[in-house]
C-alpha atoms as a PDB file:
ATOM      1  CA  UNK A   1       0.000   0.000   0.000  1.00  0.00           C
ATOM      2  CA  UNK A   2       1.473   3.649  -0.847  1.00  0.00           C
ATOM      3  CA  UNK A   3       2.666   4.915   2.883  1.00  0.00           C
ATOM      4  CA  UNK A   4       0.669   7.783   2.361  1.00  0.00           C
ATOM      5  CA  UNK A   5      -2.785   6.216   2.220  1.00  0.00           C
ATOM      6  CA  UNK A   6      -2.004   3.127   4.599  1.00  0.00           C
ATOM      7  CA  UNK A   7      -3.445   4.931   7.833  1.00  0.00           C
ATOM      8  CA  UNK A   8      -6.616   5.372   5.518  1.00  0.00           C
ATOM      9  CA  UNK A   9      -6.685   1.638   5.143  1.00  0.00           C
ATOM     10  CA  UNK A  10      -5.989   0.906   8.444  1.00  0.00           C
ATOM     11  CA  UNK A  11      -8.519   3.513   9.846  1.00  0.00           C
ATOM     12  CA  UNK A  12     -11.206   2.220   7.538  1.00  0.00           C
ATOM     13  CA  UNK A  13     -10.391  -1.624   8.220  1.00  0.00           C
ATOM     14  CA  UNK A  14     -10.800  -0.398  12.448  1.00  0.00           C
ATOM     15  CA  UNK A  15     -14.291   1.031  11.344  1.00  0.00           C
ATOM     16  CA  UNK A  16     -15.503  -2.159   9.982  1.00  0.00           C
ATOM     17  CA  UNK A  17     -14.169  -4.558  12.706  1.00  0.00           C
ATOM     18  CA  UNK A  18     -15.791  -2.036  15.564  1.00  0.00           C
ATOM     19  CA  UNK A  19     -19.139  -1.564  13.371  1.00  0.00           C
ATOM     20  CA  UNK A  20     -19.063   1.984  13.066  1.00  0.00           C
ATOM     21  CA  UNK A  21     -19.813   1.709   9.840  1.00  0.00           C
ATOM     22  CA  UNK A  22     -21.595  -0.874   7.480  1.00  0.00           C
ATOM     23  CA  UNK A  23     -20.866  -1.272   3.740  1.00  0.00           C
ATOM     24  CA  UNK A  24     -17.755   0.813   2.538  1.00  0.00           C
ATOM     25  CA  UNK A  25     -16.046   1.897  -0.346  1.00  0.00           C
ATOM     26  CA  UNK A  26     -12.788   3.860  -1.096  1.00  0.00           C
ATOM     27  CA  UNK A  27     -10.161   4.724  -2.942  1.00  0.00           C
ATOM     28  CA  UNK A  28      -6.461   3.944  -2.046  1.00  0.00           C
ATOM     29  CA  UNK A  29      -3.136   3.465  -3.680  1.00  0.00           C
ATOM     30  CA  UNK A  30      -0.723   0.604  -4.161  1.00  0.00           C
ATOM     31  CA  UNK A  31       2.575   0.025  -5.467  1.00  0.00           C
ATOM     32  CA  UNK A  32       3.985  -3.253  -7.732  1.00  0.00           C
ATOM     33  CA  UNK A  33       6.801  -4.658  -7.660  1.00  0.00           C
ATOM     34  CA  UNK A  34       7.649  -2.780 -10.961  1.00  0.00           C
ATOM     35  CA  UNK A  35       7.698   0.314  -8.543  1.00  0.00           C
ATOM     36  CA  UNK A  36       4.904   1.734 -10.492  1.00  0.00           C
ATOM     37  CA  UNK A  37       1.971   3.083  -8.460  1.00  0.00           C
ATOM     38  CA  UNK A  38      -1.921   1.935  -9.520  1.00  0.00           C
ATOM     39  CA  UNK A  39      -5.211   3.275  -7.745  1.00  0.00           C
ATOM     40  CA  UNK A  40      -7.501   0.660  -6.352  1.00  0.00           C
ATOM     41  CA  UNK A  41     -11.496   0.839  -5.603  1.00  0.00           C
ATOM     42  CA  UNK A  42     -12.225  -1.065  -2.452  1.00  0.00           C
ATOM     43  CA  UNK A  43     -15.758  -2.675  -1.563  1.00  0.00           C
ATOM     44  CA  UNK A  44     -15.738  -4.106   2.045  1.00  0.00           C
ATOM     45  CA  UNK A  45     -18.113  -5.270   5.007  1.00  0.00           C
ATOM     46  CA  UNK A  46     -17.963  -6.963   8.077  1.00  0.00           C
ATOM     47  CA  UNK A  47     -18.621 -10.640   8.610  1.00  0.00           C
ATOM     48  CA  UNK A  48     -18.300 -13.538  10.757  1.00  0.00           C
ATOM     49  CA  UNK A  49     -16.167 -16.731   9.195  1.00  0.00           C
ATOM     50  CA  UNK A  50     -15.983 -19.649  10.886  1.00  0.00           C
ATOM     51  CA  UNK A  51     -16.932 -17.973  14.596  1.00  0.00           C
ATOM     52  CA  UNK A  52     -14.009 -15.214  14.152  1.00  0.00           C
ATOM     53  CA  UNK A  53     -14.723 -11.387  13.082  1.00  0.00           C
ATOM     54  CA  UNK A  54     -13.549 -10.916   8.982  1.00  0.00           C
ATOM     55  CA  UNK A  55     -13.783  -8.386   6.304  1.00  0.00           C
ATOM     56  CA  UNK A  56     -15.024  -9.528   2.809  1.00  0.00           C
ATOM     57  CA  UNK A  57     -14.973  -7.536  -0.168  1.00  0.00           C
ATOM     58  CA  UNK A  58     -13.565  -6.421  -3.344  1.00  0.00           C
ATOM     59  CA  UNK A  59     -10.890  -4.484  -4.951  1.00  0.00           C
ATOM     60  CA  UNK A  60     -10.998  -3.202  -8.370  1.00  0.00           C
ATOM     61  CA  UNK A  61      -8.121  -1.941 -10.416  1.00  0.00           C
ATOM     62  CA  UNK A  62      -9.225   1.099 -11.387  1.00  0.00           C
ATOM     63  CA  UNK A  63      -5.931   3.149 -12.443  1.00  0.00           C
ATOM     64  CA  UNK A  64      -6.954   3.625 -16.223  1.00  0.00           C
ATOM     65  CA  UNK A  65     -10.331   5.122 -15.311  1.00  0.00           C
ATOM     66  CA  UNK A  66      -8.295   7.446 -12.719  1.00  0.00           C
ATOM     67  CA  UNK A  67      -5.923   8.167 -15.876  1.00  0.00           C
ATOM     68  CA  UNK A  68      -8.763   8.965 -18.102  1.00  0.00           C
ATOM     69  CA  UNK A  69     -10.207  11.297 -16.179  1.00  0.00           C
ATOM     70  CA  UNK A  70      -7.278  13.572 -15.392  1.00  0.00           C
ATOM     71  CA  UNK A  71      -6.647  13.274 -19.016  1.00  0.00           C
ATOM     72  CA  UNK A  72     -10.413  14.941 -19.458  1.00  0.00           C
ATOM     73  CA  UNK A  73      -9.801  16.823 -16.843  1.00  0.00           C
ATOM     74  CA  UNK A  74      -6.846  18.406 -18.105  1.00  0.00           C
ATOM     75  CA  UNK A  75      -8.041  18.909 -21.524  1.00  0.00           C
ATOM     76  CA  UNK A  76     -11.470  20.580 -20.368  1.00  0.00           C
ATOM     77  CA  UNK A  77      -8.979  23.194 -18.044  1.00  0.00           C
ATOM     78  CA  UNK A  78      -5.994  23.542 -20.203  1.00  0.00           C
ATOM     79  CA  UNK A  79      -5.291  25.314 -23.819  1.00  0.00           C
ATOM     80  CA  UNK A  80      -5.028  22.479 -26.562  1.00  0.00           C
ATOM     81  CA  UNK A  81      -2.194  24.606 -28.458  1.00  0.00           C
ATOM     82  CA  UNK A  82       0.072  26.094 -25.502  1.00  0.00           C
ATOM     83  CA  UNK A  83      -0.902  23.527 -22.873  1.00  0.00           C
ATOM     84  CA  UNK A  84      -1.334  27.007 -20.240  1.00  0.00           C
ATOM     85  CA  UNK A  85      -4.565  27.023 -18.288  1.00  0.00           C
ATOM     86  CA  UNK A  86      -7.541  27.941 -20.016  1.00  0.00           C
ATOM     87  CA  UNK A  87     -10.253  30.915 -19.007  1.00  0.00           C
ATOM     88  CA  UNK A  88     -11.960  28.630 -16.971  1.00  0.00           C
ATOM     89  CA  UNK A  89      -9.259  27.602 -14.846  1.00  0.00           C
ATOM     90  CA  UNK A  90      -8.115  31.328 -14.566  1.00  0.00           C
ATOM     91  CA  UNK A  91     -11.846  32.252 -13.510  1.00  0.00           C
ATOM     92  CA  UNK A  92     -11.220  29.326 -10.363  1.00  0.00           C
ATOM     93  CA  UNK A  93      -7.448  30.738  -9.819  1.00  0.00           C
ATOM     94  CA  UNK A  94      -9.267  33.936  -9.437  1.00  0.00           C
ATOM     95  CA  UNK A  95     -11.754  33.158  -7.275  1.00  0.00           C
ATOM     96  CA  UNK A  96      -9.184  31.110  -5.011  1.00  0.00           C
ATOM     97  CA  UNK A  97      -6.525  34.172  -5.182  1.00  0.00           C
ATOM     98  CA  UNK A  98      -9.507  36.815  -3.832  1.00  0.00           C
ATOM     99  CA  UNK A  99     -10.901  34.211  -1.301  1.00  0.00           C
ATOM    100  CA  UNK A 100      -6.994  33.792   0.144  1.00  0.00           C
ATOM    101  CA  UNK A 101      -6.201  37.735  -0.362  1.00  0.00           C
ATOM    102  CA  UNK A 102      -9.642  38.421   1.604  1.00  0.00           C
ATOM    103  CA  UNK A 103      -8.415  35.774   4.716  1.00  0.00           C
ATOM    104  CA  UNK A 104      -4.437  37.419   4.500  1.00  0.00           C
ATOM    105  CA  UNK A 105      -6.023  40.447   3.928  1.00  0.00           C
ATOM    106  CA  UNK A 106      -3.409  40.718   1.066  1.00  0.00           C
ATOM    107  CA  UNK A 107      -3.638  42.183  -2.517  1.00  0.00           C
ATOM    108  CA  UNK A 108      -2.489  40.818  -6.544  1.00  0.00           C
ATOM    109  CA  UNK A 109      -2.482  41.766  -9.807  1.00  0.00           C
ATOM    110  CA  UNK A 110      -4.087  40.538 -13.187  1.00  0.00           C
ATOM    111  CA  UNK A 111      -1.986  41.172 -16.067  1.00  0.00           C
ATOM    112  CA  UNK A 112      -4.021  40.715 -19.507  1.00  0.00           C
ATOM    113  CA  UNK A 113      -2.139  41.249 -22.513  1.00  0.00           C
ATOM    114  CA  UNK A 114      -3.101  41.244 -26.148  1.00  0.00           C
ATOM    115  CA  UNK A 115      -0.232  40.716 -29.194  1.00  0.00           C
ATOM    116  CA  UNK A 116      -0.283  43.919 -31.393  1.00  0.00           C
ATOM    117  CA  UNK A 117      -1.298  43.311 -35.049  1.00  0.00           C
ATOM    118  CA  UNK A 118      -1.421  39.648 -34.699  1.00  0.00           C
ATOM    119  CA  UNK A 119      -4.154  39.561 -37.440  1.00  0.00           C
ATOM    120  CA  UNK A 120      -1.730  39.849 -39.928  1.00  0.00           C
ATOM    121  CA  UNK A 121       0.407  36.985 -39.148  1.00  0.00           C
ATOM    122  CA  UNK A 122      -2.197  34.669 -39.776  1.00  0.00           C
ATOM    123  CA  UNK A 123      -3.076  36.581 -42.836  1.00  0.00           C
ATOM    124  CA  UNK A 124       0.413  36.782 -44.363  1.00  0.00           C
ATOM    125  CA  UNK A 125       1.947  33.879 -42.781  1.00  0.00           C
ATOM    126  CA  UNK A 126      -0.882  31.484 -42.178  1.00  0.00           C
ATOM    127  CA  UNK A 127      -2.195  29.828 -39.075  1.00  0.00           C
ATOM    128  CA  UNK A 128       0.064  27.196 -38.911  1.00  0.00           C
ATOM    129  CA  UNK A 129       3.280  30.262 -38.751  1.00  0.00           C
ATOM    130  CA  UNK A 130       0.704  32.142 -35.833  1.00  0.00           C
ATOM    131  CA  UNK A 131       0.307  28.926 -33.749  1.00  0.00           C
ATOM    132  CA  UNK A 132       4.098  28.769 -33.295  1.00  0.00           C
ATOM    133  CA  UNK A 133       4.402  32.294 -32.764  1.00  0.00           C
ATOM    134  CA  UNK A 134       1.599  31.473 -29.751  1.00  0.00           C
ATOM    135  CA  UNK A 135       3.194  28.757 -28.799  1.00  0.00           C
ATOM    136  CA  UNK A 136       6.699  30.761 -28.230  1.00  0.00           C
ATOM    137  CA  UNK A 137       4.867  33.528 -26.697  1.00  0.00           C
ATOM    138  CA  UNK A 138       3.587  31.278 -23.931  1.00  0.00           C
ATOM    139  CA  UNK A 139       7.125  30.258 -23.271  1.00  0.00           C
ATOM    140  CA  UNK A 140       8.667  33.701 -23.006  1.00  0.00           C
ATOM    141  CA  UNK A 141       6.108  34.189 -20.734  1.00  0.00           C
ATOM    142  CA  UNK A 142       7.116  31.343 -18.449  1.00  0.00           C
ATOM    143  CA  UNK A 143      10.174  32.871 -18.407  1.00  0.00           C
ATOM    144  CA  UNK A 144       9.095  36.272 -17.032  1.00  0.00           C
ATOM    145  CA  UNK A 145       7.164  35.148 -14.257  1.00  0.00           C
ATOM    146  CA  UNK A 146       7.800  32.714 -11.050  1.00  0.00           C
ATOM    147  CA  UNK A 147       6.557  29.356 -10.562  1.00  0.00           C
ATOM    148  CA  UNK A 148       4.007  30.334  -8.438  1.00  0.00           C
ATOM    149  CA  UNK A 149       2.453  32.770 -11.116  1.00  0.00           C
ATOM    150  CA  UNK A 150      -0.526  31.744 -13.359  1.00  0.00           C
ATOM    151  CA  UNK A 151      -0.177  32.328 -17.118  1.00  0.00           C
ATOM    152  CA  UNK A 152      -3.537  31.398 -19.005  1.00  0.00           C
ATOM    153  CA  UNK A 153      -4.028  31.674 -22.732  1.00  0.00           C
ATOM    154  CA  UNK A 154      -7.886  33.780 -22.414  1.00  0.00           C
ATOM    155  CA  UNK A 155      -8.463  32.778 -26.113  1.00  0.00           C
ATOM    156  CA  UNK A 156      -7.042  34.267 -29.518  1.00  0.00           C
ATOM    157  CA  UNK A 157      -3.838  35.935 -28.710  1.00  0.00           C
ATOM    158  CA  UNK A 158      -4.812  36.857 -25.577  1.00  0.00           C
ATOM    159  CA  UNK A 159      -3.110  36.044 -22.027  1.00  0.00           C
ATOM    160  CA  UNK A 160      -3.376  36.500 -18.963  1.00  0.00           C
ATOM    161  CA  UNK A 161      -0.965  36.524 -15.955  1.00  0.00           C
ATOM    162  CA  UNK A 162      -2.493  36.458 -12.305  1.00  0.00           C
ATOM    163  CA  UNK A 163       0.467  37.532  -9.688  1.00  0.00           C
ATOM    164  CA  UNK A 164      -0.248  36.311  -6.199  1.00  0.00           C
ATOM    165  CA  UNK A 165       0.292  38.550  -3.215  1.00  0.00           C
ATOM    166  CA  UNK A 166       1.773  41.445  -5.755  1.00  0.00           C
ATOM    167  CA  UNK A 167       1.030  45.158  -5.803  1.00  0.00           C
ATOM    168  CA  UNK A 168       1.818  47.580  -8.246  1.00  0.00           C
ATOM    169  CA  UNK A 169       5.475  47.858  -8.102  1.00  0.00           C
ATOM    170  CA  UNK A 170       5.940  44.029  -8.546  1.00  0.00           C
ATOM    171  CA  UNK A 171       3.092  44.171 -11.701  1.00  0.00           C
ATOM    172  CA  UNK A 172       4.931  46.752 -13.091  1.00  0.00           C
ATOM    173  CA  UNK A 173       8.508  44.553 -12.743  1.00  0.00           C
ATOM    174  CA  UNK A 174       6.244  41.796 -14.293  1.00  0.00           C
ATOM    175  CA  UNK A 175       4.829  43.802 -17.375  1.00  0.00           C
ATOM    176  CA  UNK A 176       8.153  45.342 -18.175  1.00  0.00           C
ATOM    177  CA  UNK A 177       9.867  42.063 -18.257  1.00  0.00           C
ATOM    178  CA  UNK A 178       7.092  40.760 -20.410  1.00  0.00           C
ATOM    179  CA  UNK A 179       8.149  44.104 -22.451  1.00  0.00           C
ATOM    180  CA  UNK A 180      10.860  43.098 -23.134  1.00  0.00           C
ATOM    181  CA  UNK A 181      11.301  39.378 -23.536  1.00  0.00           C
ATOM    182  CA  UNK A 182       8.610  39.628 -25.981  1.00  0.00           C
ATOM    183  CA  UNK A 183      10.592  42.240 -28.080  1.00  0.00           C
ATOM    184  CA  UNK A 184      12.789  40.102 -29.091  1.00  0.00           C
ATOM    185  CA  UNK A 185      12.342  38.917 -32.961  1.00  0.00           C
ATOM    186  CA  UNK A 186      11.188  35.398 -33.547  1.00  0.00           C
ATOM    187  CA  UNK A 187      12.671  33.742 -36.530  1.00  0.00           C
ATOM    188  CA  UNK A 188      10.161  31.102 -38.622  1.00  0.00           C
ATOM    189  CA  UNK A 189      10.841  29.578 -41.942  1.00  0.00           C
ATOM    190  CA  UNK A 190      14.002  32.410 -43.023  1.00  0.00           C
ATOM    191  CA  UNK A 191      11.386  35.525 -41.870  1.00  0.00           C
ATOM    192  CA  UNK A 192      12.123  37.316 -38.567  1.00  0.00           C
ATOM    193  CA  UNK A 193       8.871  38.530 -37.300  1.00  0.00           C
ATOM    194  CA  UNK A 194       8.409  41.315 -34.230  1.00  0.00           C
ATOM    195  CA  UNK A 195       5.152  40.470 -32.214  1.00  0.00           C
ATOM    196  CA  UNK A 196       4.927  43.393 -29.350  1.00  0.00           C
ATOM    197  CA  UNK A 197       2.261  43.428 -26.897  1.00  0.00           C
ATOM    198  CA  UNK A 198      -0.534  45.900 -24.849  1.00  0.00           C
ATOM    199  CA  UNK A 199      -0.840  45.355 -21.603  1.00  0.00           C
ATOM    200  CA  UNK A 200      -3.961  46.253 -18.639  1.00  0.00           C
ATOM    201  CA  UNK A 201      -3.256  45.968 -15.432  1.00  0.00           C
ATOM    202  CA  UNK A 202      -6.258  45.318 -12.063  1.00  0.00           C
ATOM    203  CA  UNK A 203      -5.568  45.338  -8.990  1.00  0.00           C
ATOM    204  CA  UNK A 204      -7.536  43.892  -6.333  1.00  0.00           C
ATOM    205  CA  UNK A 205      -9.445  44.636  -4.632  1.00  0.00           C
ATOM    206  CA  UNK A 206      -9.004  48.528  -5.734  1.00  0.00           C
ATOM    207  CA  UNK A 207      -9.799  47.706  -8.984  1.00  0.00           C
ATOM    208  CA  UNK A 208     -12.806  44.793  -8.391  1.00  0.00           C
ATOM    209  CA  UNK A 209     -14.373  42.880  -5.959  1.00  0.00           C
ATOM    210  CA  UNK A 210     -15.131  39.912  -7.990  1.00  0.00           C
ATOM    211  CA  UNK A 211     -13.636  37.863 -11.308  1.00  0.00           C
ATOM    212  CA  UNK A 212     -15.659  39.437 -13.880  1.00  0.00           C
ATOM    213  CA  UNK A 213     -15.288  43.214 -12.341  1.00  0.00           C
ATOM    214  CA  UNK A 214     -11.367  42.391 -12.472  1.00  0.00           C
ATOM    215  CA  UNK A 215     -10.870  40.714 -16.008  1.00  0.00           C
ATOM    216  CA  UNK A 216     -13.265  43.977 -17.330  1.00  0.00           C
ATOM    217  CA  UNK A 217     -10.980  46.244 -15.843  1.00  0.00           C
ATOM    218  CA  UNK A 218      -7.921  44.668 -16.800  1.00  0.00           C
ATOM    219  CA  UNK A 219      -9.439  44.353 -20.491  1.00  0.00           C
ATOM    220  CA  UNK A 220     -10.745  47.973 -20.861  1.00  0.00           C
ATOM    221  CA  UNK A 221      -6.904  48.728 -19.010  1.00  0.00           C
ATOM    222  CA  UNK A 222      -5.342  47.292 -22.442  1.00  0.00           C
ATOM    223  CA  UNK A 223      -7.632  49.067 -24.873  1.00  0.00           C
ATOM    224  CA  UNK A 224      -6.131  51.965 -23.548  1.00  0.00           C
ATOM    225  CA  UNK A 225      -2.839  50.678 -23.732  1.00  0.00           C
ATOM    226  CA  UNK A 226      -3.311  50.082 -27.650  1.00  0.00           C
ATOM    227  CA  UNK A 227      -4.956  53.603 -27.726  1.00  0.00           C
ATOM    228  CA  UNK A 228      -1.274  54.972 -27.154  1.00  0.00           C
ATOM    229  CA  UNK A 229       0.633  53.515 -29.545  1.00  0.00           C
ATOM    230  CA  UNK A 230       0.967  49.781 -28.352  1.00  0.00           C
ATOM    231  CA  UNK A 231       4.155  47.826 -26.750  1.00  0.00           C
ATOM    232  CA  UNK A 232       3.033  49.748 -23.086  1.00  0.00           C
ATOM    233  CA  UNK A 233       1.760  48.363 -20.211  1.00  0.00           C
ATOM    234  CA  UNK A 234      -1.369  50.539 -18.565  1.00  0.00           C
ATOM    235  CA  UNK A 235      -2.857  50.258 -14.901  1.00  0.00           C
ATOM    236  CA  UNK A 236      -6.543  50.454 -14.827  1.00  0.00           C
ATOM    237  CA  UNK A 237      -8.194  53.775 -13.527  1.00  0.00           C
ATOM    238  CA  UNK A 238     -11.987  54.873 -13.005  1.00  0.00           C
ATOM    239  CA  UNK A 239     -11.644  57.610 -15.986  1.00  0.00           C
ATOM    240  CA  UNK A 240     -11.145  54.417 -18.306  1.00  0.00           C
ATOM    241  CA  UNK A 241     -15.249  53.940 -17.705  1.00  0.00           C
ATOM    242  CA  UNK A 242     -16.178  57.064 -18.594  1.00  0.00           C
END
């Protein structure tokens, strides 16, 4: 049995003997002699064999069906192209990063950034050119932000980058190194192409209260970023919804 989920086992094997509990099924892990590690389904009660106290039941392999469903999982949370987390897992990272701010009594930033003129890489290029161009965006992006940063690909050419427990000077640090990484040229089949981004900046909770309030904020904070030219980073302000 994995060591981590043997005093599950053993807990849940005490239940039965002392009937605290009737019928019972779990999960636990085990690992083969191979060293690999499976995930079993266990079925158990409580009967008496031959005069003495025993437990009867079943256990099902069920690590492909555990497999599978991370797989789906995965796939319904994460972008096919970039493999970064989708809008729906930024929308839970969100939620989590307001409902931990609230408890610390902290603040962070949302970065969302849109690639300048994109459009016509597809058009001159073709998609298959403006997928890799995505797909090395995402991984300059890695590479301006810490591990414990969330970098989400919103849809299109848009990202996002949520900063945990960061305020303004540390989102500013963050958008300039996105700056400049992504100024770099990118080289694809013999043509050097410059992608440059726009950049809108929330903060919470100055700047929202909620998900929706602070992705709107950080959106409208990049229009006006493109409204001056592109390749800048802006911080959203209540003029901006006038």
């Amino acid at each position: 049995i994995y060591p981590e989920d043997l005093p599950l086992v053993n807990e849940n094997m005490r239940k039965r003997f002392n009937d605290e509990t009737g019928t019972m099924k779990y999960e636990y892990r085990a690992i083969r002699k191979d060293q690999s590690v499976i995930t079993f389904e266990l079925y158990g009660s409580k009967i008496v064999y031959e005069g003495r106290d025993a437990i009867i039941g079943t256990v099902i392999g069920i690590t492909e069906r555990k497999n599978t469903e991370k797989m789906i999982k995965h796939m319904a949370y994460h972008d096919q192209l970039t493999d970064l987390p989708n809008r729906y897992l930024l929308r839970e990272k969100l939620n989590e990063a307001i409902r931990a701010s609230k408890q610390n009594n902290c603040h962070f930033a949302l970065l969302f950034l849109d690639l300048d003129r994109f459009k016509a890489i597809n058009d001159t290029m073709g998609h298959e050119v403006g997928d890799q161009v995505l797909i090395e965006i995402a991984e300059r992006l890695k590479d301006s932000v810490e591990e414990k940063d969330i970098i989400s690909r919103y849809g299109g050419d848009e990202f996002s980058v949520l900063l945990p427990e960061s305020g303004k000077q540390r989102a500013s640090q963050v958008a300039s190194k996105i700056l400049t990484k992504l100024s770099l040229p990118l080289t694809f089949e013999h043509h050097e192409i410059l992608v440059t981004p726009s950049i809108g900046i929330s903060l919470f909770p100055y700047h929202g209260q909620n998900s929706d309030r602070l992705i709107n904020n950080a959106h409208l904070a990049m229009y006006h970023a493109k409204s001056l030219g592109r390749n800048n980073f802006q911080f959203f302000d209540e003029e901006l919804n006038q």
